[in-house]
PDB file of N, CA and C in Angstrom:
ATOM      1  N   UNK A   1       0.814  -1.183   0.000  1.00  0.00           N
ATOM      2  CA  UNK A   1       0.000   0.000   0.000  1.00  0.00           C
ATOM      3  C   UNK A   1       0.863   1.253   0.000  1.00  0.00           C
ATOM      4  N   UNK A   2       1.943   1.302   1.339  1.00  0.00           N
ATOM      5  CA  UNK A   2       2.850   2.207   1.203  1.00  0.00           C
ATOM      6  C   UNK A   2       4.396   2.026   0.691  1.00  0.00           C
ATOM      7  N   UNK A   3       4.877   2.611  -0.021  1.00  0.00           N
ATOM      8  CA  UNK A   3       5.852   2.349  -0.176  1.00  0.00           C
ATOM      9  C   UNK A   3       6.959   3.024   0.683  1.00  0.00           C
ATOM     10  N   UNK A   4       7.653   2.299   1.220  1.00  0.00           N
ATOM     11  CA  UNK A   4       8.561   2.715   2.056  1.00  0.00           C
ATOM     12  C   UNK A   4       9.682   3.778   1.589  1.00  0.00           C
ATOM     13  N   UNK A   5       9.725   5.055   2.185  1.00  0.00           N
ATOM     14  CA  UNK A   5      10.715   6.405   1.816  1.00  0.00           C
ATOM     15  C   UNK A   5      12.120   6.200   2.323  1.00  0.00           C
ATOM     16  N   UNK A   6      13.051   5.697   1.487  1.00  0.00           N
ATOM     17  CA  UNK A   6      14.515   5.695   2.544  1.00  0.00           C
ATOM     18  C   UNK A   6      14.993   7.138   2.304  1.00  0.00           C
ATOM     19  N   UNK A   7      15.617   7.234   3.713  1.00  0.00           N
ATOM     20  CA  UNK A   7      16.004   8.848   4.480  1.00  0.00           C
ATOM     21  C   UNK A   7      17.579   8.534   3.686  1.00  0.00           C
ATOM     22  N   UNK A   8      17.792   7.565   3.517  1.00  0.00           N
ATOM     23  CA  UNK A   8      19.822   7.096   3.152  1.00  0.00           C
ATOM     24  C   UNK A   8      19.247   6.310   2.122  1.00  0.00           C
ATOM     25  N   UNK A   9      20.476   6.554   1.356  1.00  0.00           N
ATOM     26  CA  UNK A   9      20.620   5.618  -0.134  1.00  0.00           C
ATOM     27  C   UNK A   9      21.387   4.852   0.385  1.00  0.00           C
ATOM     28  N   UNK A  10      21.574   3.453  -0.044  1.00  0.00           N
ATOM     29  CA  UNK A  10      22.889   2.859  -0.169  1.00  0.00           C
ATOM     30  C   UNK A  10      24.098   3.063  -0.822  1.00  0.00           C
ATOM     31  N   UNK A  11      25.287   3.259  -0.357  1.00  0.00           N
ATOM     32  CA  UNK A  11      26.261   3.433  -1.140  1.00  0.00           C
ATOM     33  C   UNK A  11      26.681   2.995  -2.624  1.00  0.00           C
ATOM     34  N   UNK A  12      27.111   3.281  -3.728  1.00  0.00           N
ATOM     35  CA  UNK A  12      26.835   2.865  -4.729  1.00  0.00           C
ATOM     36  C   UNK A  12      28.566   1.671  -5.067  1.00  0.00           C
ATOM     37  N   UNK A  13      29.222   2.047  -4.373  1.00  0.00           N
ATOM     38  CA  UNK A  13      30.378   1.039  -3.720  1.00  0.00           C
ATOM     39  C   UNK A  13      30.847   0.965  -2.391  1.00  0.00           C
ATOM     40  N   UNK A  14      31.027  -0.466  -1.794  1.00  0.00           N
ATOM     41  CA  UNK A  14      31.246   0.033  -0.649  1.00  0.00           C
ATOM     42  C   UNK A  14      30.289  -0.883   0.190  1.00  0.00           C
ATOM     43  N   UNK A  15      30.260  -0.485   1.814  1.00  0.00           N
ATOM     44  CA  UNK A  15      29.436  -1.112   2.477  1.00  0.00           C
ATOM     45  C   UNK A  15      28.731   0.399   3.237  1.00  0.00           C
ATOM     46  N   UNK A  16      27.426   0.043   3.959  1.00  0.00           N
ATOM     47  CA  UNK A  16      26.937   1.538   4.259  1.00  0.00           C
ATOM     48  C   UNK A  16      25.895   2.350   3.368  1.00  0.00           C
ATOM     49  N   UNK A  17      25.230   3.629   4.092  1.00  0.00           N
ATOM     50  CA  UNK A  17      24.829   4.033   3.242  1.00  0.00           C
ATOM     51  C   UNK A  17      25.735   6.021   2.852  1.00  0.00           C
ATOM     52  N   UNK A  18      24.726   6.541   1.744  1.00  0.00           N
ATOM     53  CA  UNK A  18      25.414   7.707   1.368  1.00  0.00           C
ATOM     54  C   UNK A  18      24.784   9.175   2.109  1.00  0.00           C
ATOM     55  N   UNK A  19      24.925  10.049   1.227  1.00  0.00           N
ATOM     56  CA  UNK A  19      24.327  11.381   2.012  1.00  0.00           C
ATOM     57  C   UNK A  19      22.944  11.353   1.985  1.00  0.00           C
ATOM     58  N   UNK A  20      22.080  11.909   2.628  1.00  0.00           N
ATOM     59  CA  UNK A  20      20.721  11.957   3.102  1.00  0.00           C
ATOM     60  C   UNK A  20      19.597  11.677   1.446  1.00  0.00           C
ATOM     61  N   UNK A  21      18.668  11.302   1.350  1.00  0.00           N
ATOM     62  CA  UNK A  21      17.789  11.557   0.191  1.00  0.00           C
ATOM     63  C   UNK A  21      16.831  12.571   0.460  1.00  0.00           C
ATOM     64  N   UNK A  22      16.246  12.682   2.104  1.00  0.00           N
ATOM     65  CA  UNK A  22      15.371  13.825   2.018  1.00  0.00           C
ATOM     66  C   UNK A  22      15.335  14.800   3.483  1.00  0.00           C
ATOM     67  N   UNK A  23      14.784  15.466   3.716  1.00  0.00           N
ATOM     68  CA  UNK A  23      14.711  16.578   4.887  1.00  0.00           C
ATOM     69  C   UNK A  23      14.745  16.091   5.927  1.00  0.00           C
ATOM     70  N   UNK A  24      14.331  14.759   6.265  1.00  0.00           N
ATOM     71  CA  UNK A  24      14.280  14.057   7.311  1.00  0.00           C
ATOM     72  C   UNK A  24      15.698  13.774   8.368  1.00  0.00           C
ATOM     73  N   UNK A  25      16.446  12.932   6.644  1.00  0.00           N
ATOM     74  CA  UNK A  25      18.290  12.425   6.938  1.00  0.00           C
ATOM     75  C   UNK A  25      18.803  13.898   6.673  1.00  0.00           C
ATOM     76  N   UNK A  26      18.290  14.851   6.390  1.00  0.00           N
ATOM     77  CA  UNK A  26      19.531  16.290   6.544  1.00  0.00           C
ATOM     78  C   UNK A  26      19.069  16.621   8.022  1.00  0.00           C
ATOM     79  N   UNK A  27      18.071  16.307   8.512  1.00  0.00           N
ATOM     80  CA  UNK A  27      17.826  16.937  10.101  1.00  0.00           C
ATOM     81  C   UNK A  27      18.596  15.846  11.016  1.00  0.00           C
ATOM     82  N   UNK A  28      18.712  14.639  10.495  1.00  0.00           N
ATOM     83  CA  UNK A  28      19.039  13.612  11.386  1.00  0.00           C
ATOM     84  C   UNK A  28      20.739  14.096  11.112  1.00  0.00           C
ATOM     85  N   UNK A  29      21.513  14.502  10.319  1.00  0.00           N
ATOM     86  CA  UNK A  29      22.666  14.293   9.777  1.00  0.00           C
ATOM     87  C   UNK A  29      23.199  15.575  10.430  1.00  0.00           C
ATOM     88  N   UNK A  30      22.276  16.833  10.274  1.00  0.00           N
ATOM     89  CA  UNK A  30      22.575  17.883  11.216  1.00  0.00           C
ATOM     90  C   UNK A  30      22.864  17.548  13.117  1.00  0.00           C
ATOM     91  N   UNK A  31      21.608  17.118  13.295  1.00  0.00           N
ATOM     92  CA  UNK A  31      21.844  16.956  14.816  1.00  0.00           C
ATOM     93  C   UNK A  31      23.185  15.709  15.217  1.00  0.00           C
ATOM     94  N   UNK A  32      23.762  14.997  14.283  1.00  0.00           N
ATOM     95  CA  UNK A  32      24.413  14.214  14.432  1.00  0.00           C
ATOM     96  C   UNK A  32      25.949  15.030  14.334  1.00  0.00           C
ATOM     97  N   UNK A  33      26.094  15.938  13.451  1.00  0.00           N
ATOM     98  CA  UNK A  33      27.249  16.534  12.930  1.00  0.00           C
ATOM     99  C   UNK A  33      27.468  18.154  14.101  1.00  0.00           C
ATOM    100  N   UNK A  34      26.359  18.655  14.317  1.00  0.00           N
ATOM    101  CA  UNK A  34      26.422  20.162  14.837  1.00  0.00           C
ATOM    102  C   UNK A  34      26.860  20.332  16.517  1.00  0.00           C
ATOM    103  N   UNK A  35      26.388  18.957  16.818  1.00  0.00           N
ATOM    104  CA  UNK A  35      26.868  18.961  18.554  1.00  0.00           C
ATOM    105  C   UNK A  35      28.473  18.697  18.595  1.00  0.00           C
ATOM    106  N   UNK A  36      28.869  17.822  17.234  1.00  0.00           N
ATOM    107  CA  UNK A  36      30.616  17.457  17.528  1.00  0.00           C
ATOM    108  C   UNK A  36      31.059  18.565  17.210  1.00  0.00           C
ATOM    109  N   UNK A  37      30.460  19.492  16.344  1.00  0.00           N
ATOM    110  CA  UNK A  37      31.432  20.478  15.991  1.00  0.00           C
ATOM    111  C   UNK A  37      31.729  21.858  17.351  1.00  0.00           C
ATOM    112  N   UNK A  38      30.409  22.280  17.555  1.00  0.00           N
ATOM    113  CA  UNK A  38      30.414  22.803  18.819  1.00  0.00           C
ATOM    114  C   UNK A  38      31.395  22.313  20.230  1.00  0.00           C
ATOM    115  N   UNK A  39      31.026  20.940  20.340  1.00  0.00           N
ATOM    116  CA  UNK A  39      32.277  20.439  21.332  1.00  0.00           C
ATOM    117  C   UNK A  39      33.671  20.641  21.125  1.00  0.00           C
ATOM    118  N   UNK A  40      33.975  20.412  19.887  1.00  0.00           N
ATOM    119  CA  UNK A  40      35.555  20.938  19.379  1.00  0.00           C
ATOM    120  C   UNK A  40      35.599  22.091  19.632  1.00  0.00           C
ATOM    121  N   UNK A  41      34.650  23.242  18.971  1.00  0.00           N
ATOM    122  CA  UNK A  41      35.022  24.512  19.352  1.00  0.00           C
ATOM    123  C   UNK A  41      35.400  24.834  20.638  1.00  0.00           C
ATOM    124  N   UNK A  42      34.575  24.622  21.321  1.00  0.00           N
ATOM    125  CA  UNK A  42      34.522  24.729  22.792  1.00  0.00           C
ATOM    126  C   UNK A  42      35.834  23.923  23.981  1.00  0.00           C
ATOM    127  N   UNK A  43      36.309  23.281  22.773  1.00  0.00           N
ATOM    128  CA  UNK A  43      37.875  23.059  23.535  1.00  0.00           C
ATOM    129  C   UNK A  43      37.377  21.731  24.219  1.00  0.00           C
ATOM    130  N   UNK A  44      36.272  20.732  23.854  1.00  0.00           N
ATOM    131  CA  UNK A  44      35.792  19.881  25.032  1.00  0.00           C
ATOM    132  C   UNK A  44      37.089  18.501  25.208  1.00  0.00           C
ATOM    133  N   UNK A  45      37.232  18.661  23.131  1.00  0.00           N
ATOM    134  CA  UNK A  45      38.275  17.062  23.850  1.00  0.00           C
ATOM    135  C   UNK A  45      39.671  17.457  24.727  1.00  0.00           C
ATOM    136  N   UNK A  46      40.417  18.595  25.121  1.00  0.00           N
ATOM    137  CA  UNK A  46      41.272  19.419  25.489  1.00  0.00           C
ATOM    138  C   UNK A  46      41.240  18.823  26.840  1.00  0.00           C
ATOM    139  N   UNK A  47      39.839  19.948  27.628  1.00  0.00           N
ATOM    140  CA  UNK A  47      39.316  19.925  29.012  1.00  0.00           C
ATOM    141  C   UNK A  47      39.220  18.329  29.490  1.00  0.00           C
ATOM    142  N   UNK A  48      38.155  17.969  29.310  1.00  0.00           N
ATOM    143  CA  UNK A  48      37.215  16.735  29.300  1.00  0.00           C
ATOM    144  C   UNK A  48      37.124  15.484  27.919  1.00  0.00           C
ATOM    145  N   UNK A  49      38.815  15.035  27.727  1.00  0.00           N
ATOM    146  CA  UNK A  49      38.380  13.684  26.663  1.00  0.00           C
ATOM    147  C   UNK A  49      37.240  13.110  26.734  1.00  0.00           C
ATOM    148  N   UNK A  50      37.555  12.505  28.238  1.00  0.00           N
ATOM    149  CA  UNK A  50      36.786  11.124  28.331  1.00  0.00           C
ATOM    150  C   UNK A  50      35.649  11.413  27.915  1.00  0.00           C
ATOM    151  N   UNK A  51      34.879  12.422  27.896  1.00  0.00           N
ATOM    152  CA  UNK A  51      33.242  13.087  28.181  1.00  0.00           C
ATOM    153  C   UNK A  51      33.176  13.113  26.864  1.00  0.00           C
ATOM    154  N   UNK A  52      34.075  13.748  25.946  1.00  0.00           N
ATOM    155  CA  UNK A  52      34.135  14.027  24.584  1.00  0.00           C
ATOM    156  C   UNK A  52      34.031  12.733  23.883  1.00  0.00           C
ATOM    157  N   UNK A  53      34.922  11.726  24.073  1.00  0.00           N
ATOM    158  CA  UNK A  53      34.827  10.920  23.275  1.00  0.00           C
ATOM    159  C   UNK A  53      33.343   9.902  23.860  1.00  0.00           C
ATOM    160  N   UNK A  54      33.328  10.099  24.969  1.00  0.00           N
ATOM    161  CA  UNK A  54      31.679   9.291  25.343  1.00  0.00           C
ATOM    162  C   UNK A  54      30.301   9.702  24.516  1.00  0.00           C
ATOM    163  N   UNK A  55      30.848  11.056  24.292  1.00  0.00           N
ATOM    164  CA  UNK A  55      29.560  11.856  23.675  1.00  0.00           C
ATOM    165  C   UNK A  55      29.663  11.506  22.129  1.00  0.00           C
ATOM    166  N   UNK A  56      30.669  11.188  21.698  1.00  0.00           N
ATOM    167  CA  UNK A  56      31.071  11.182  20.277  1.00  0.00           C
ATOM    168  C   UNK A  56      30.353   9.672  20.076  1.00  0.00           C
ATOM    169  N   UNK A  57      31.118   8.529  20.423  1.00  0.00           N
ATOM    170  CA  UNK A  57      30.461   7.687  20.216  1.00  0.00           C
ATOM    171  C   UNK A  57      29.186   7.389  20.659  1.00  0.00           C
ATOM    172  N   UNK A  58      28.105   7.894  21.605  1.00  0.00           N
ATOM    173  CA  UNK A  58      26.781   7.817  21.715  1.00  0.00           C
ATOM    174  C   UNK A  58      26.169   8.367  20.677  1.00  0.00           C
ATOM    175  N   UNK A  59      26.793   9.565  20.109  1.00  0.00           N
ATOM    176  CA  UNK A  59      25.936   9.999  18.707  1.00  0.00           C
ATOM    177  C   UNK A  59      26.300   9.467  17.332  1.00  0.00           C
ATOM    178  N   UNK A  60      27.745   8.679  17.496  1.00  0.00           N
ATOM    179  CA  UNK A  60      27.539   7.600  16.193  1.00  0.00           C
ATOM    180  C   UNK A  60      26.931   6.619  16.659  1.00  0.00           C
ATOM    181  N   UNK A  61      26.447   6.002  17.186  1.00  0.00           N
ATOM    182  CA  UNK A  61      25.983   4.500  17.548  1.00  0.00           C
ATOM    183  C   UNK A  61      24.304   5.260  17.221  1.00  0.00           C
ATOM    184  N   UNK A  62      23.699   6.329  17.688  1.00  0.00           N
ATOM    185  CA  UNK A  62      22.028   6.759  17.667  1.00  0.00           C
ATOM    186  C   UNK A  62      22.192   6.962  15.615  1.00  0.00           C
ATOM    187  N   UNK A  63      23.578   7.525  15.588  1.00  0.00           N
ATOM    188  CA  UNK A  63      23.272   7.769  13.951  1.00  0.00           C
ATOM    189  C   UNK A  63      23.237   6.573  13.291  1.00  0.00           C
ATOM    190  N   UNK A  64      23.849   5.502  13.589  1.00  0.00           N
ATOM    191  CA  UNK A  64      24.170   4.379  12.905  1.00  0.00           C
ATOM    192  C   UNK A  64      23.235   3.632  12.675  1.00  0.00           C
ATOM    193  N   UNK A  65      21.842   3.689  13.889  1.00  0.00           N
ATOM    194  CA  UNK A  65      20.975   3.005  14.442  1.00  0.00           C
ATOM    195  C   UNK A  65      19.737   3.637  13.156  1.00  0.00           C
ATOM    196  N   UNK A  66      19.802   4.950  13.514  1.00  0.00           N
ATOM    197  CA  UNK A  66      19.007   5.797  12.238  1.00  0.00           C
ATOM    198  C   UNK A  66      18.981   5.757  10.937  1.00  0.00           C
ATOM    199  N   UNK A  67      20.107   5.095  10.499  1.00  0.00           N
ATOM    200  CA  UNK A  67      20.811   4.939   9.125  1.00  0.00           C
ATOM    201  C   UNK A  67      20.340   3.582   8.952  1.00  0.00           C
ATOM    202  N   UNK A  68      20.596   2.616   9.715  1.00  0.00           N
ATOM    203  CA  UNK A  68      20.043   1.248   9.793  1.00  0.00           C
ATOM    204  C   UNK A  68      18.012   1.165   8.987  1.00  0.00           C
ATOM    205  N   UNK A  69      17.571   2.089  10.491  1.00  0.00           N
ATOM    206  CA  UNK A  69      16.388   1.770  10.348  1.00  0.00           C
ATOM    207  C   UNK A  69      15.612   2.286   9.219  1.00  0.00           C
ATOM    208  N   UNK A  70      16.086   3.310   8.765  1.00  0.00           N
ATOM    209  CA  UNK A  70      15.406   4.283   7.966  1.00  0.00           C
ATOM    210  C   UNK A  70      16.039   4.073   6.319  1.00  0.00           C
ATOM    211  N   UNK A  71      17.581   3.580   6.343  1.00  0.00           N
ATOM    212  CA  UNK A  71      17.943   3.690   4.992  1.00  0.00           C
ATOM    213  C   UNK A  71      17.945   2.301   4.304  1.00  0.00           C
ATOM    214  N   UNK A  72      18.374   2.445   3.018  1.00  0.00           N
ATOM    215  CA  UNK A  72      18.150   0.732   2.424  1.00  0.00           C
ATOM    216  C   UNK A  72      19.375  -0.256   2.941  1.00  0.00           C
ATOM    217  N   UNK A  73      18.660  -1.165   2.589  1.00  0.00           N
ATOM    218  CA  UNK A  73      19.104  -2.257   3.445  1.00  0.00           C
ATOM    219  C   UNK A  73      21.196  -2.678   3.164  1.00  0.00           C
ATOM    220  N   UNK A  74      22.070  -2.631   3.963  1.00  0.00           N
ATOM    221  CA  UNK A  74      23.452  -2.537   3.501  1.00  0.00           C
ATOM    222  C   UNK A  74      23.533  -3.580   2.861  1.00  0.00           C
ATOM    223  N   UNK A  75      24.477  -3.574   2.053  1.00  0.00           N
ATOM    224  CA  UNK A  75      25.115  -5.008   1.615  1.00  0.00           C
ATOM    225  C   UNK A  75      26.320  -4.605   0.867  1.00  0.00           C
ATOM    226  N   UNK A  76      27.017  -5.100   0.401  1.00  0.00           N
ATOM    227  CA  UNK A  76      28.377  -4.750  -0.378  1.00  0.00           C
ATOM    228  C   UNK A  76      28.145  -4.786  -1.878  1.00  0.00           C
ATOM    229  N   UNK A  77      28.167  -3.703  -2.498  1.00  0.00           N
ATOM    230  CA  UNK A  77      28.166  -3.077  -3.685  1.00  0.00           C
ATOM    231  C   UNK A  77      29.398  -2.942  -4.256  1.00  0.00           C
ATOM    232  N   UNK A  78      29.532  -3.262  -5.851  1.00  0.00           N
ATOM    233  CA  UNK A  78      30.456  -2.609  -6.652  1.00  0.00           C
ATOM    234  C   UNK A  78      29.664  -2.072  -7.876  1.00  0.00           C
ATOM    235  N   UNK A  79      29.191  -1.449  -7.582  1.00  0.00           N
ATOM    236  CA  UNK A  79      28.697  -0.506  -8.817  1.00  0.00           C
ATOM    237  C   UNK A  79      27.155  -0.866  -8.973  1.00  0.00           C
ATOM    238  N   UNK A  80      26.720  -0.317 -10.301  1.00  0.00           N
ATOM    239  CA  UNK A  80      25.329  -0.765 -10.932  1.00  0.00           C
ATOM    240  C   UNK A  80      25.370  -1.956 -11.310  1.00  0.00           C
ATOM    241  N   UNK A  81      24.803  -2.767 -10.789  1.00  0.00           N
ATOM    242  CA  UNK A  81      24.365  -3.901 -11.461  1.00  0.00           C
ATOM    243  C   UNK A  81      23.351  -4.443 -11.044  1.00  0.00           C
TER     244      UNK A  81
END
């Protein structure tokens, strides 16, 4: 009935998927990208590694999870075929 909208393409080589397809994966890709950058600014891995890198990997593992659920399914690609 519905056809399912992927937020991620699959990579067209490679394993994974690519940059966002619609408004959804640029909001998900923003909130994933805008908090690390702010922490760098802010001198966090300097002060506070440990915190930095805790925070880093909790927001790749929620992105990874997002990319999973929402984009097409991974598999290992070499091209069109």
């Amino acid at each position: 009935m519905f056809a399912k909208q992927y937020w991620f393409p699959a990579k067209k080589y490679g394993f994974g998927w690519g940059m966002p397809l619609c408004w959804q994966g640029w909001c998900v890709l923003a909130a994933y990208v805008i908090p690390v950058i702010l922490a760098a600014m802010f001198k966090l891995p300097d002060r506070e590694p440990a915190l930095f890198w805790f925070v880093f990997a909790l927001q790749t593992l929620v992105y990874f999870v997002m990319c999973w659920w929402k984009g097409e399914p991974p598999q290992w690609r070499w091209g069109n075929k």
